[in-house]
Every structure is written in C-alpha cells, then in structure tokens.
Protein backbone atom coordinates (compact mmCIF):
# COMPACT_ATOMS: atom_id res chain seq x y z
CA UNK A 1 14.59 -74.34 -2.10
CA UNK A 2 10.89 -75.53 -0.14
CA UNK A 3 7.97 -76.40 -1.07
CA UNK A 4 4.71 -74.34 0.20
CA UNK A 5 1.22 -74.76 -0.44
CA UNK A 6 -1.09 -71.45 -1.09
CA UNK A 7 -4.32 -71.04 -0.72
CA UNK A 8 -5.07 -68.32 -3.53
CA UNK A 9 -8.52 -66.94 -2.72
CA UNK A 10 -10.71 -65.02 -5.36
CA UNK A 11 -14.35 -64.03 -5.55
CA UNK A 12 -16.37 -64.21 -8.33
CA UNK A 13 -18.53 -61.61 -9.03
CA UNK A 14 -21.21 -62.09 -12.45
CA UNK A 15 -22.73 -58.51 -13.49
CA UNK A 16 -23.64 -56.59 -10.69
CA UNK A 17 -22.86 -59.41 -8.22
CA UNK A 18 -26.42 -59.71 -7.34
CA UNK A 19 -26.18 -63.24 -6.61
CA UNK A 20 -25.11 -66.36 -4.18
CA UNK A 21 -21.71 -65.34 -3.37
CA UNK A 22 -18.91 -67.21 -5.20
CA UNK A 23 -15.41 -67.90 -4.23
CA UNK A 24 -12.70 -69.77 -5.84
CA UNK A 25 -10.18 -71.62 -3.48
CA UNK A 26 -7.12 -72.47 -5.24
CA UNK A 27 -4.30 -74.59 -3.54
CA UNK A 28 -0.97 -73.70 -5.57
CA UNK A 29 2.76 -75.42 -5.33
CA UNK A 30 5.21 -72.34 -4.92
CA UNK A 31 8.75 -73.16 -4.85
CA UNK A 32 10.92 -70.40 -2.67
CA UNK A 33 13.58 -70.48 -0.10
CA UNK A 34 11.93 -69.13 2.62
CA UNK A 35 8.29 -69.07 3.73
CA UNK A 36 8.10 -64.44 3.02
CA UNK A 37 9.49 -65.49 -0.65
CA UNK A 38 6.30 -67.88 -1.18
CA UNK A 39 4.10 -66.05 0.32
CA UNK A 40 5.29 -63.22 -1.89
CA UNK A 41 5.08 -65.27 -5.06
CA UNK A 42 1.51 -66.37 -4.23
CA UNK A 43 0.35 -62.51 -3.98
CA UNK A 44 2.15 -61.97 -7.08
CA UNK A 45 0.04 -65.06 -8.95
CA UNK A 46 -3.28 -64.03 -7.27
CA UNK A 47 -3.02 -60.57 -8.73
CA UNK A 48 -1.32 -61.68 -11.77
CA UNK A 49 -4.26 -64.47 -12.73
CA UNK A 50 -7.25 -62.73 -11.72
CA UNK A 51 -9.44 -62.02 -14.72
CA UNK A 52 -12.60 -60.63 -16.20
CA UNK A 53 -14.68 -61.85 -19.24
CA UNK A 54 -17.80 -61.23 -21.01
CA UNK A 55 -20.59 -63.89 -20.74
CA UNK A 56 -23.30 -64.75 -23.28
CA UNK A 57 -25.67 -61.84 -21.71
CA UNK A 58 -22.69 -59.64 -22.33
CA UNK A 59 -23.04 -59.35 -18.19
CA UNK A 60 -19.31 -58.86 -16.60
CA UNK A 61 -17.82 -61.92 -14.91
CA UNK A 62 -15.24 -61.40 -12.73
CA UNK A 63 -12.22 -63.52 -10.97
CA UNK A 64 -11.50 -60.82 -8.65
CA UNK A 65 -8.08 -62.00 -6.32
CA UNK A 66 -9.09 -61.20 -2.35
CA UNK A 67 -5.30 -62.73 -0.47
CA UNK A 68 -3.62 -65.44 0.55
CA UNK A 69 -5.18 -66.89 3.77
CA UNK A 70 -3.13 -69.73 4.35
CA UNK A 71 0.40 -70.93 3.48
CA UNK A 72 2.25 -74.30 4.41
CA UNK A 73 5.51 -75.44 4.31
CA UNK A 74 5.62 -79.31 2.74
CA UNK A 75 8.52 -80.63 4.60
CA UNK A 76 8.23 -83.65 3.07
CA UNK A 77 6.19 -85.54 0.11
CA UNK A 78 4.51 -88.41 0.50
CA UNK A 79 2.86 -91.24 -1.53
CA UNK A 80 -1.03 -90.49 -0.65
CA UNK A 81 -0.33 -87.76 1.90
CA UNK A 82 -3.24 -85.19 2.36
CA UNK A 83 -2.92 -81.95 0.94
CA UNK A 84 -6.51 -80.30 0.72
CA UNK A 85 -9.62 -81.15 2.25
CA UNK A 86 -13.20 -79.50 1.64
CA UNK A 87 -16.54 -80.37 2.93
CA UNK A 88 -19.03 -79.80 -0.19
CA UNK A 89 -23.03 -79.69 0.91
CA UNK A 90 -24.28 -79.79 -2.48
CA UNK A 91 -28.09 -79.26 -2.93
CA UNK A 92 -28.38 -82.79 -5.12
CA UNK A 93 -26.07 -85.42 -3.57
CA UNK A 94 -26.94 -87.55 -6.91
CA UNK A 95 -26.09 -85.15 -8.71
CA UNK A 96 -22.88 -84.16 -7.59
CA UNK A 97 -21.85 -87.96 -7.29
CA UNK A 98 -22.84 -87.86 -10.85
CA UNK A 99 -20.83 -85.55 -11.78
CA UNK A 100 -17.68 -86.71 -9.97
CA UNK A 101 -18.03 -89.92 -11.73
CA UNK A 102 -17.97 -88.40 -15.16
CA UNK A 103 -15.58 -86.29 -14.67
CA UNK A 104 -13.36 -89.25 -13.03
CA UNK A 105 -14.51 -91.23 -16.65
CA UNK A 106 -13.45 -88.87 -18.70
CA UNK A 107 -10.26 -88.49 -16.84
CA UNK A 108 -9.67 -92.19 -17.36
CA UNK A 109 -10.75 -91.86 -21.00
CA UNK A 110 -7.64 -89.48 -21.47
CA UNK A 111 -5.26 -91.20 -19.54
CA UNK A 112 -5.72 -94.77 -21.22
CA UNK A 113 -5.96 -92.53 -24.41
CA UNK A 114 -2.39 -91.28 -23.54
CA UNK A 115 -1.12 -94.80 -23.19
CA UNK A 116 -2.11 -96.17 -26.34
CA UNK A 117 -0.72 -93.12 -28.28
C-alpha cells in the first residue's frame, strides 16, 4: 500500500449562486496500491461527501463536488515536510491574522485540555 495526497475540489453555491464564487480545496490522505486505485477512491469521496443544507433564509447551500485536479504519491513522510501551500489575499490582513491566532488559541486550549484529562 502508498500514500497519495488528493486535492478534492468542490464549489459552493448559496441560493441561486448569485454571489463571489466559492470553492473548497480539500487535501485528503488516500491509502491504495497504485496511483488509478487513489485516484479512484478520491472520486468516490468527492461524490460521496458533497452536500446540501438549508441556511437561516431557508436559501439552498450547496457543497457541490467538481474533480480531482491533482494527486501525489508521498514516497516518503517526513518530520515538517510540506504538504499544501496556499497564497490567501484576504481583504483585512488584521483580521485574518486575528483570526489565525484564535483559532491557533483555541487549538492550544484543547490540546493542554487533553493533557490534563
């Protein structure tokens, strides 16, 4: 058995989709012996997870799967190796620095939580 990484792709689509478009880029660990099997098992989890829901204005929200547009082969792990890289250009740079540090508090939070349990 190997050890791919997939990049599961799906758009989201609120109501009539009469907005910014929105896509969420998932990297996923698939386990398969050969690189057809993964990708395989990656189009089987995109299609399997995508999803609809209701939100509060009763509007349609959508995960709607489009492919797989990339999949590597991990050949080997490493302490600290690279695995995904995004550029983000968010309209508030405090803000999103904000937010990354709250959500990497909270994260601590739990995980010291976890210890003393």
């Amino acid at each position: 058995m190997y050890w791919y990484v997939a990049k599961i792709v799906y758009q989201i689509i609120c109501g009539t989709g009469d907005h910014l478009p929105q896509f969420d880029e998932q990297l996923r660990l698939i386990s398969a012996t050969s690189k057809a099997e993964a990708w395989k098992k990656a189009v089987q989890i995109g299609e399997q997870e995508q999803y609809a829901f209701r939100n509060q204005r009763e509007e349609l929200v959508e995960w709607r799967y489009i492919n797989v547009p990339e999949l590597h082969t991990l050949d080997e792990l490493k302490d600290g190796m690279e695995i995904y890289s995004r550029v983000e250009e968010p309209d508030n740079a405090n803000s999103y620095v904000a937010l990354l540090q709250m959500k990497a508090a909270q994260l601590q939070t739990q995980k010291m939580f976890e210890l003393n349990v």
